[in-house]
PDB file of N, CA and C in Angstrom:
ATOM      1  N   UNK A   1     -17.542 -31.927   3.511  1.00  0.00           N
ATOM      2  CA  UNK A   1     -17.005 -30.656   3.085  1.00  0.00           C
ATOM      3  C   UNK A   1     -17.033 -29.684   4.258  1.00  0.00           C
ATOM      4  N   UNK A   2     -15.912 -29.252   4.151  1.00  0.00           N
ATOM      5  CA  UNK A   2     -15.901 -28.161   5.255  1.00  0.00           C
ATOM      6  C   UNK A   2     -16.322 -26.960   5.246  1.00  0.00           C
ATOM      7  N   UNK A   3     -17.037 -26.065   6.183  1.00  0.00           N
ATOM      8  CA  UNK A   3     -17.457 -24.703   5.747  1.00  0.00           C
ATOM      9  C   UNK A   3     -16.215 -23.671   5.971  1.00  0.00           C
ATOM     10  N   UNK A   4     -16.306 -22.804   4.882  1.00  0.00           N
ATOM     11  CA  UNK A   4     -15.806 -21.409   5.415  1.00  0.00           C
ATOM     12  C   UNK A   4     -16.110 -20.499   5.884  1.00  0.00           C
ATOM     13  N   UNK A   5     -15.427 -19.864   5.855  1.00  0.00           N
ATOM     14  CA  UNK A   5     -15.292 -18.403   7.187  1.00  0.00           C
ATOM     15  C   UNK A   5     -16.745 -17.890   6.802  1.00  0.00           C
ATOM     16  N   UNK A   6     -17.395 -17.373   8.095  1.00  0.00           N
ATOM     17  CA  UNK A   6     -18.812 -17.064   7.842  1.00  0.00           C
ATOM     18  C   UNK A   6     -18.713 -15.909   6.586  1.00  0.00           C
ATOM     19  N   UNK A   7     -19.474 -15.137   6.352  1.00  0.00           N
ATOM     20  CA  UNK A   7     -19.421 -13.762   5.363  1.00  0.00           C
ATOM     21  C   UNK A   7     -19.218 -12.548   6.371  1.00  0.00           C
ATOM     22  N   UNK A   8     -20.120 -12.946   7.662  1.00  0.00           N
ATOM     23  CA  UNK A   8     -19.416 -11.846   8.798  1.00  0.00           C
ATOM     24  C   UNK A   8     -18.011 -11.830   9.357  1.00  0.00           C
ATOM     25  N   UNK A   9     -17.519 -12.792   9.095  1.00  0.00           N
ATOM     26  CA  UNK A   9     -15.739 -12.783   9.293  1.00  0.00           C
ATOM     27  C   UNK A   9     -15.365 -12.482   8.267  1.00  0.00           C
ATOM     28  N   UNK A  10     -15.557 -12.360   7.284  1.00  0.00           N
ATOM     29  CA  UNK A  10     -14.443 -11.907   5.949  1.00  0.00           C
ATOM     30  C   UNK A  10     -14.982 -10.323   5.306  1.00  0.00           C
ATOM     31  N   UNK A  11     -15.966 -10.295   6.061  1.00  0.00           N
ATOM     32  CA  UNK A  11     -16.749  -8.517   5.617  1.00  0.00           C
ATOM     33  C   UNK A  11     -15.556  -7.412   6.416  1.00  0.00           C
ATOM     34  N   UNK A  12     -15.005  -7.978   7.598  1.00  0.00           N
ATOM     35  CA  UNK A  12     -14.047  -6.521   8.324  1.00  0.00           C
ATOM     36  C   UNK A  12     -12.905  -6.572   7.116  1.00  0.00           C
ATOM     37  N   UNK A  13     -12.765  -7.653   6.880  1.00  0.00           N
ATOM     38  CA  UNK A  13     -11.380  -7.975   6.331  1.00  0.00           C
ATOM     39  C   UNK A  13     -11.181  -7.435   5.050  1.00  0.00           C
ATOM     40  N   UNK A  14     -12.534  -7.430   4.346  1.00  0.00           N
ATOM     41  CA  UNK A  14     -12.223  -7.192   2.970  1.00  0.00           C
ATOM     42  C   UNK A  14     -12.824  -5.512   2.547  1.00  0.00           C
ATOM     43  N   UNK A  15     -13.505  -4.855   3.389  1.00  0.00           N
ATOM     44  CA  UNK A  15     -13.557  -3.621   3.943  1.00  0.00           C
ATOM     45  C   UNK A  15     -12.293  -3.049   4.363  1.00  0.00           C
ATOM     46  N   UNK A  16     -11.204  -3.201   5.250  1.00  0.00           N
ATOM     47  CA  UNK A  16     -10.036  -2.987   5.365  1.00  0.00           C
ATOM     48  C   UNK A  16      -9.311  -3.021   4.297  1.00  0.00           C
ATOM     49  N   UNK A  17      -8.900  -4.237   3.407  1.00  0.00           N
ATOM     50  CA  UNK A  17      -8.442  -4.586   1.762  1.00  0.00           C
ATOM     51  C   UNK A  17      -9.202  -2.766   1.478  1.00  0.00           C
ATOM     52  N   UNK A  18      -9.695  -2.919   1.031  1.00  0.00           N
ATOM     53  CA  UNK A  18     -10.863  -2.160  -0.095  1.00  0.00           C
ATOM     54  C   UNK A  18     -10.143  -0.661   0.222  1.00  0.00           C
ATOM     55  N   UNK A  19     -10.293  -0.061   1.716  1.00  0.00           N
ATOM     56  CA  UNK A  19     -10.092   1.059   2.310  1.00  0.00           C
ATOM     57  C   UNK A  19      -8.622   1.591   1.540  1.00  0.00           C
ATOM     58  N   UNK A  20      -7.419   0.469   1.847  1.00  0.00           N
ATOM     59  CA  UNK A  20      -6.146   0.888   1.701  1.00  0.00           C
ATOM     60  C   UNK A  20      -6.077   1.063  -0.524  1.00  0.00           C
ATOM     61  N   UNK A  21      -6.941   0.642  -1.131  1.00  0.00           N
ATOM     62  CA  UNK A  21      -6.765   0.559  -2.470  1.00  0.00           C
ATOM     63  C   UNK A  21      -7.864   2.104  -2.767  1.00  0.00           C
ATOM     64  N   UNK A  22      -8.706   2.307  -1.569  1.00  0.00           N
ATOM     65  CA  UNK A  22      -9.763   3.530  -2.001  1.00  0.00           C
ATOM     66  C   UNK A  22      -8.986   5.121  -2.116  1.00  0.00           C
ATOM     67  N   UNK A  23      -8.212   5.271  -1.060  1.00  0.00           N
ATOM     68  CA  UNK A  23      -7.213   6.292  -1.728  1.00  0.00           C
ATOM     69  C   UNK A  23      -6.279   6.697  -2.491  1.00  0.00           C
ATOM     70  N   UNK A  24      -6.515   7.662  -3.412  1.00  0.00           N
ATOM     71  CA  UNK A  24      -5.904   8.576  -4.818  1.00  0.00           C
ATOM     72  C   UNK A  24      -4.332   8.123  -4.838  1.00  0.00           C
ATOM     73  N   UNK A  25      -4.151   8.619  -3.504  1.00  0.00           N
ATOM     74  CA  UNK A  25      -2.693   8.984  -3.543  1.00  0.00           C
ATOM     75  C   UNK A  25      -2.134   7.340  -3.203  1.00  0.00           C
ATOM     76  N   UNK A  26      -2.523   6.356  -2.513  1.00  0.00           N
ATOM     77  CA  UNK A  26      -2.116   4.669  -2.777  1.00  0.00           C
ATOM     78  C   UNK A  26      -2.268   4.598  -3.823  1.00  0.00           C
ATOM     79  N   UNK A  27      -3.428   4.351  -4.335  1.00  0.00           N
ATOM     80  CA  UNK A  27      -3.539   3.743  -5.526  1.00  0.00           C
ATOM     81  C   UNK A  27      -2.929   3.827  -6.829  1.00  0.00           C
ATOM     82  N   UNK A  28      -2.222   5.514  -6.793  1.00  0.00           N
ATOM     83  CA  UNK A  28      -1.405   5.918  -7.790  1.00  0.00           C
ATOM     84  C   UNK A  28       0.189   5.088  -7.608  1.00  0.00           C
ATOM     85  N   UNK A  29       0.756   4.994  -6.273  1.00  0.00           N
ATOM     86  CA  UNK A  29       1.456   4.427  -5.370  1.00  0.00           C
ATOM     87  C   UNK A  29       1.428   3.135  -6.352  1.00  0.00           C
ATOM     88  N   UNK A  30       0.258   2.392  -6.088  1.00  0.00           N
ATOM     89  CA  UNK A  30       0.495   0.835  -6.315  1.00  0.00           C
ATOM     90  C   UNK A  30       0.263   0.628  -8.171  1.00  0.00           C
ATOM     91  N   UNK A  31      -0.171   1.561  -8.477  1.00  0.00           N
ATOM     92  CA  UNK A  31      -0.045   1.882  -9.562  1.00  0.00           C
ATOM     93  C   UNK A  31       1.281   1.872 -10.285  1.00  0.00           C
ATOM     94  N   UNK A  32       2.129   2.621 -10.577  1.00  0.00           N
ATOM     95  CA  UNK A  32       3.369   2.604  -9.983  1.00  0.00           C
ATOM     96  C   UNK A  32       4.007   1.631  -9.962  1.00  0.00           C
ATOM     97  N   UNK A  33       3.693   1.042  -8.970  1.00  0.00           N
ATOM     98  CA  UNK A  33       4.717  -0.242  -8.400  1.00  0.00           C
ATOM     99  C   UNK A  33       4.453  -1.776  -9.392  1.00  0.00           C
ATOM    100  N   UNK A  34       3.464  -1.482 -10.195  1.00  0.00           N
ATOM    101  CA  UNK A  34       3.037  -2.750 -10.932  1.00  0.00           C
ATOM    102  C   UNK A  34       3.971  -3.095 -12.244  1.00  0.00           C
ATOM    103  N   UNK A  35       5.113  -1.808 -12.276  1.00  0.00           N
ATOM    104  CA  UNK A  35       6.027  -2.238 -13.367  1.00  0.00           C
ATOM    105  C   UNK A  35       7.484  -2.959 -12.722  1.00  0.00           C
ATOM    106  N   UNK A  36       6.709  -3.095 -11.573  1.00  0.00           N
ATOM    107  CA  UNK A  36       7.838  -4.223 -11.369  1.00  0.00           C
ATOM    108  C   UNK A  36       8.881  -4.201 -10.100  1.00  0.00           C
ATOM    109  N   UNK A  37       9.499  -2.670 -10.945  1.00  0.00           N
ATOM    110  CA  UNK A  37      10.825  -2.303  -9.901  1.00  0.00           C
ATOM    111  C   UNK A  37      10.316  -1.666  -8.443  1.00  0.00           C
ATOM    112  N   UNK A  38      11.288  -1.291  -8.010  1.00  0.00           N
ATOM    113  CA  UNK A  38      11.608  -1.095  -6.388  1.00  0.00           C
ATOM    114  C   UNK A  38      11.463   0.820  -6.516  1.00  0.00           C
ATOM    115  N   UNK A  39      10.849   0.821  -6.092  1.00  0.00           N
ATOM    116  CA  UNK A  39      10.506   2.777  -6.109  1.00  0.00           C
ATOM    117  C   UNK A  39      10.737   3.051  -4.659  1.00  0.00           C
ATOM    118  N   UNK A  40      11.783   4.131  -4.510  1.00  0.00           N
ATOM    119  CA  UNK A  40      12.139   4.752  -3.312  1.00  0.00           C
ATOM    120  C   UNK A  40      10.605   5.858  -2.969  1.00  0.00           C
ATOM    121  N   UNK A  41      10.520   6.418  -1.460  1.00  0.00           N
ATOM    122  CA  UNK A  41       9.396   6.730  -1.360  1.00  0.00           C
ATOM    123  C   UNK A  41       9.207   8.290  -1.979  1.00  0.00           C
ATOM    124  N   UNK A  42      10.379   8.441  -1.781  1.00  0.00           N
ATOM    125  CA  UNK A  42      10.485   9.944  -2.652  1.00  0.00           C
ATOM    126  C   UNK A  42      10.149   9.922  -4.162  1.00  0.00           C
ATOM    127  N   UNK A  43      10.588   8.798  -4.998  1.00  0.00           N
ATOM    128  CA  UNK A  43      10.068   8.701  -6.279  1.00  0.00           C
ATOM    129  C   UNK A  43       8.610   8.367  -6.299  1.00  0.00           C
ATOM    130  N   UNK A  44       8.101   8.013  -5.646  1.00  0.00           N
ATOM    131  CA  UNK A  44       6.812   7.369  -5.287  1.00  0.00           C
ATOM    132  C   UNK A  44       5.494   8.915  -5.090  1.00  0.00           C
ATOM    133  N   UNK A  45       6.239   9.496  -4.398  1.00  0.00           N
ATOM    134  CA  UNK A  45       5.558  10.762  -3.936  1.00  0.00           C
ATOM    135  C   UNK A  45       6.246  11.850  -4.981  1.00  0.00           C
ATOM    136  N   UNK A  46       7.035  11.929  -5.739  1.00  0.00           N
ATOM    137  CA  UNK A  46       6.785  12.620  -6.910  1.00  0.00           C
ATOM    138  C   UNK A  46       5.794  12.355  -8.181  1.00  0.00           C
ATOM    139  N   UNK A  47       5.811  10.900  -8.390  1.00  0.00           N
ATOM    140  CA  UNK A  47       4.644  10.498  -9.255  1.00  0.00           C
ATOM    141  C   UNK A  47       3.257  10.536  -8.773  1.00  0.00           C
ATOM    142  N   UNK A  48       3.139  10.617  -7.735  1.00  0.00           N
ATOM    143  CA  UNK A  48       1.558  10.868  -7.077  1.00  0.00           C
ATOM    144  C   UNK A  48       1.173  12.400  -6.855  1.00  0.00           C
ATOM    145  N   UNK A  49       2.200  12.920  -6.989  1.00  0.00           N
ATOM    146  CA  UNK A  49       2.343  14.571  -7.004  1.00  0.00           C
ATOM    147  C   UNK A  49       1.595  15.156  -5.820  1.00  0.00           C
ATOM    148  N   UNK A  50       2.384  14.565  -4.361  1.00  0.00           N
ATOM    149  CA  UNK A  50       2.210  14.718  -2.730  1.00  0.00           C
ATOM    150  C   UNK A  50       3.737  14.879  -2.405  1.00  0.00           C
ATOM    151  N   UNK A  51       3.874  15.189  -0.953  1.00  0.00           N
ATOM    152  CA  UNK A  51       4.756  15.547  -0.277  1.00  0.00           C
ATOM    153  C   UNK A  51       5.517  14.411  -0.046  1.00  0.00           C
ATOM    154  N   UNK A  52       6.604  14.216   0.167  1.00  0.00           N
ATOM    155  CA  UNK A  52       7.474  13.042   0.685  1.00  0.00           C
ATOM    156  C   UNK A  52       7.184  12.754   1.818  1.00  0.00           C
ATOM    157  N   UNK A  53       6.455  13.217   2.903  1.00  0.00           N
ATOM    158  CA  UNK A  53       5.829  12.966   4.174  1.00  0.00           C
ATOM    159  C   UNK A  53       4.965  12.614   3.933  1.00  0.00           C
ATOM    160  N   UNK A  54       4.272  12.885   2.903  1.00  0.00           N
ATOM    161  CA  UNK A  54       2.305  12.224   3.006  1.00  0.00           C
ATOM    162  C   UNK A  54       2.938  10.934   1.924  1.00  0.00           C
ATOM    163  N   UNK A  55       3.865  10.911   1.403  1.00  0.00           N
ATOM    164  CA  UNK A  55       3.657   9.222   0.627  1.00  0.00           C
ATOM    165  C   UNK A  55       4.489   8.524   1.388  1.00  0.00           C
ATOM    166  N   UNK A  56       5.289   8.805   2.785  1.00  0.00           N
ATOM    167  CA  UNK A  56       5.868   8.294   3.725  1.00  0.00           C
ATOM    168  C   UNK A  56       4.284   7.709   4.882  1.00  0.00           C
ATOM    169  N   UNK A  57       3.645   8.192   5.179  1.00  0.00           N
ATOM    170  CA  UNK A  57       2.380   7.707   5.812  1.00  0.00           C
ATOM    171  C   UNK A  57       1.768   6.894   4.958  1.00  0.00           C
ATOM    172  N   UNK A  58       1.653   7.483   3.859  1.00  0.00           N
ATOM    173  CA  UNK A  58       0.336   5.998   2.791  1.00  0.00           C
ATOM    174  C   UNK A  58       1.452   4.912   2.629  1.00  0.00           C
ATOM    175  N   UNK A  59       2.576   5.192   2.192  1.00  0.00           N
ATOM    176  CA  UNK A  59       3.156   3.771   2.141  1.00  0.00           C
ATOM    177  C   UNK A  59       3.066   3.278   3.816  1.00  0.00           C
ATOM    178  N   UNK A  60       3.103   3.826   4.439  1.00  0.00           N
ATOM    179  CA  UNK A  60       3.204   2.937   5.912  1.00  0.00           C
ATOM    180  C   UNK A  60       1.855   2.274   6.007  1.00  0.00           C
ATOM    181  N   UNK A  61       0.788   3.053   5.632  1.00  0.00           N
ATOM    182  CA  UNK A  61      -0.600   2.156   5.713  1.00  0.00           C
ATOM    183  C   UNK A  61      -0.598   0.957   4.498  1.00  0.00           C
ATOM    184  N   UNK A  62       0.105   1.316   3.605  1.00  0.00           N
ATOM    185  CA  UNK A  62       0.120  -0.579   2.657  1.00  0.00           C
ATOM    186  C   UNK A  62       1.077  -1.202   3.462  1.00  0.00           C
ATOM    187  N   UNK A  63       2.247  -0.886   3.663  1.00  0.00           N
ATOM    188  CA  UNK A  63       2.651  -1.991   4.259  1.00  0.00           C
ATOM    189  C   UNK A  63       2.427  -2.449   5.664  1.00  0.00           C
ATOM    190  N   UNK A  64       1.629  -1.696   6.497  1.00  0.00           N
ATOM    191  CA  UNK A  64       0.780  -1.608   7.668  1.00  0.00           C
ATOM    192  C   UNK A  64      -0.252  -3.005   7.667  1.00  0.00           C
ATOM    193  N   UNK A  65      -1.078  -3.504   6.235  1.00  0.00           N
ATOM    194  CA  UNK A  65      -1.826  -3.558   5.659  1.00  0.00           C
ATOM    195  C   UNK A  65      -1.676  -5.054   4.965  1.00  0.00           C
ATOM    196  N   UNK A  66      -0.376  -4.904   4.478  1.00  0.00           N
ATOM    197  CA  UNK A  66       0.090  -6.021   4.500  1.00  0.00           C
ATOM    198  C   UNK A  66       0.405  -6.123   2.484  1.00  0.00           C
ATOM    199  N   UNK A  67       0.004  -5.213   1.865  1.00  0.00           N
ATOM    200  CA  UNK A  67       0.108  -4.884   0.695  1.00  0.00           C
ATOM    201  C   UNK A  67       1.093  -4.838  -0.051  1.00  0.00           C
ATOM    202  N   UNK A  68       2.541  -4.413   0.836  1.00  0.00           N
ATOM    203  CA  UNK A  68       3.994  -3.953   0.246  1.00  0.00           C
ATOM    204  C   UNK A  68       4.341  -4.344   1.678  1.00  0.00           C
ATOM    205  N   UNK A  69       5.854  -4.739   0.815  1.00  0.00           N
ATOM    206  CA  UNK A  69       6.871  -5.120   1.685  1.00  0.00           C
ATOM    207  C   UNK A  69       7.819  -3.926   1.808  1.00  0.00           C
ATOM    208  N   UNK A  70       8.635  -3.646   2.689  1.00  0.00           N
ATOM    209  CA  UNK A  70       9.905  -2.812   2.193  1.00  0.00           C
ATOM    210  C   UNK A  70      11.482  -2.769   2.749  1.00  0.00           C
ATOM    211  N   UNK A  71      12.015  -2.712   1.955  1.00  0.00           N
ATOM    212  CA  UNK A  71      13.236  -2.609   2.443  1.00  0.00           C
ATOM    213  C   UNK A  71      14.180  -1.575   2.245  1.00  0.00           C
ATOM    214  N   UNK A  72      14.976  -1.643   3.609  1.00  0.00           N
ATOM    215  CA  UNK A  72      15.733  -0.068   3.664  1.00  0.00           C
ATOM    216  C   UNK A  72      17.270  -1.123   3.319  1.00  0.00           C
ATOM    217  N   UNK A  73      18.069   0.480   2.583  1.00  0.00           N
ATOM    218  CA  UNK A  73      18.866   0.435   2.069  1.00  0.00           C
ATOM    219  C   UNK A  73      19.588   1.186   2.148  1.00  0.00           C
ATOM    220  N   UNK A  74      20.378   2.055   2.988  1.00  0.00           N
ATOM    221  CA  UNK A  74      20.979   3.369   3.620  1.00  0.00           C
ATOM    222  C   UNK A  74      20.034   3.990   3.993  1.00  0.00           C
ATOM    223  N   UNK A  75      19.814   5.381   3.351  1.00  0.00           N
ATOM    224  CA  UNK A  75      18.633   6.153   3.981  1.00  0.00           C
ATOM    225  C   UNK A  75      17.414   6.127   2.996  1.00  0.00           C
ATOM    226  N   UNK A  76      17.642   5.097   2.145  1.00  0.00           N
ATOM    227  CA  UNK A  76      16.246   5.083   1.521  1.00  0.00           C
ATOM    228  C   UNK A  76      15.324   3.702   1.487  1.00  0.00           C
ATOM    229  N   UNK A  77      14.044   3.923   1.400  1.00  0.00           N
ATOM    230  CA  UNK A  77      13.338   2.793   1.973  1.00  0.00           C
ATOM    231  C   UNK A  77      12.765   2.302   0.514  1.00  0.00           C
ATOM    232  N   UNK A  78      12.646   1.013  -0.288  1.00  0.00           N
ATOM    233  CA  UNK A  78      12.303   0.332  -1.149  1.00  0.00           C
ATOM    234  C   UNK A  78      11.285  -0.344  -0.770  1.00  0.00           C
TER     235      UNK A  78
END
């Protein structure tokens, strides 16, 4: 049987995980996003009730993160 990753290799990793789900304004974000559809970032940052610039940065840290994918579509980002 093979061993896995020590607990000191998977402690940065899952500390990082943890960080991007510990803030209000993500978590409302991914909240949100669990019904399924594709939320532009402006709809995203009206339901978290922040600026379209501050849910333009937290979405960049999930998908930074590896959490959300996104795709642009004229001038709006999904």
């Amino acid at each position: 049987m093979r061993p896995g990753p020590s607990k000191n290799a998977v402690a940065p990793a899952l500390a990082s995980l943890a960080a991007l789900f510990a803030d209000e304004t993500r978590a409302a974000c991914l909240l949100a996003l669990l019904d399924g559809r594709a939320w532009t970032a402006g709809e995203l940052a009206r339901h978290a009730g922040v600026a379209p610039s501050t849910a333009s940065e937290h979405l960049g840290r999930l998908v930074g993160g590896g959490l959300l994918a996104e795709e642009r579509q004229g001038r709006h980002r999904y």
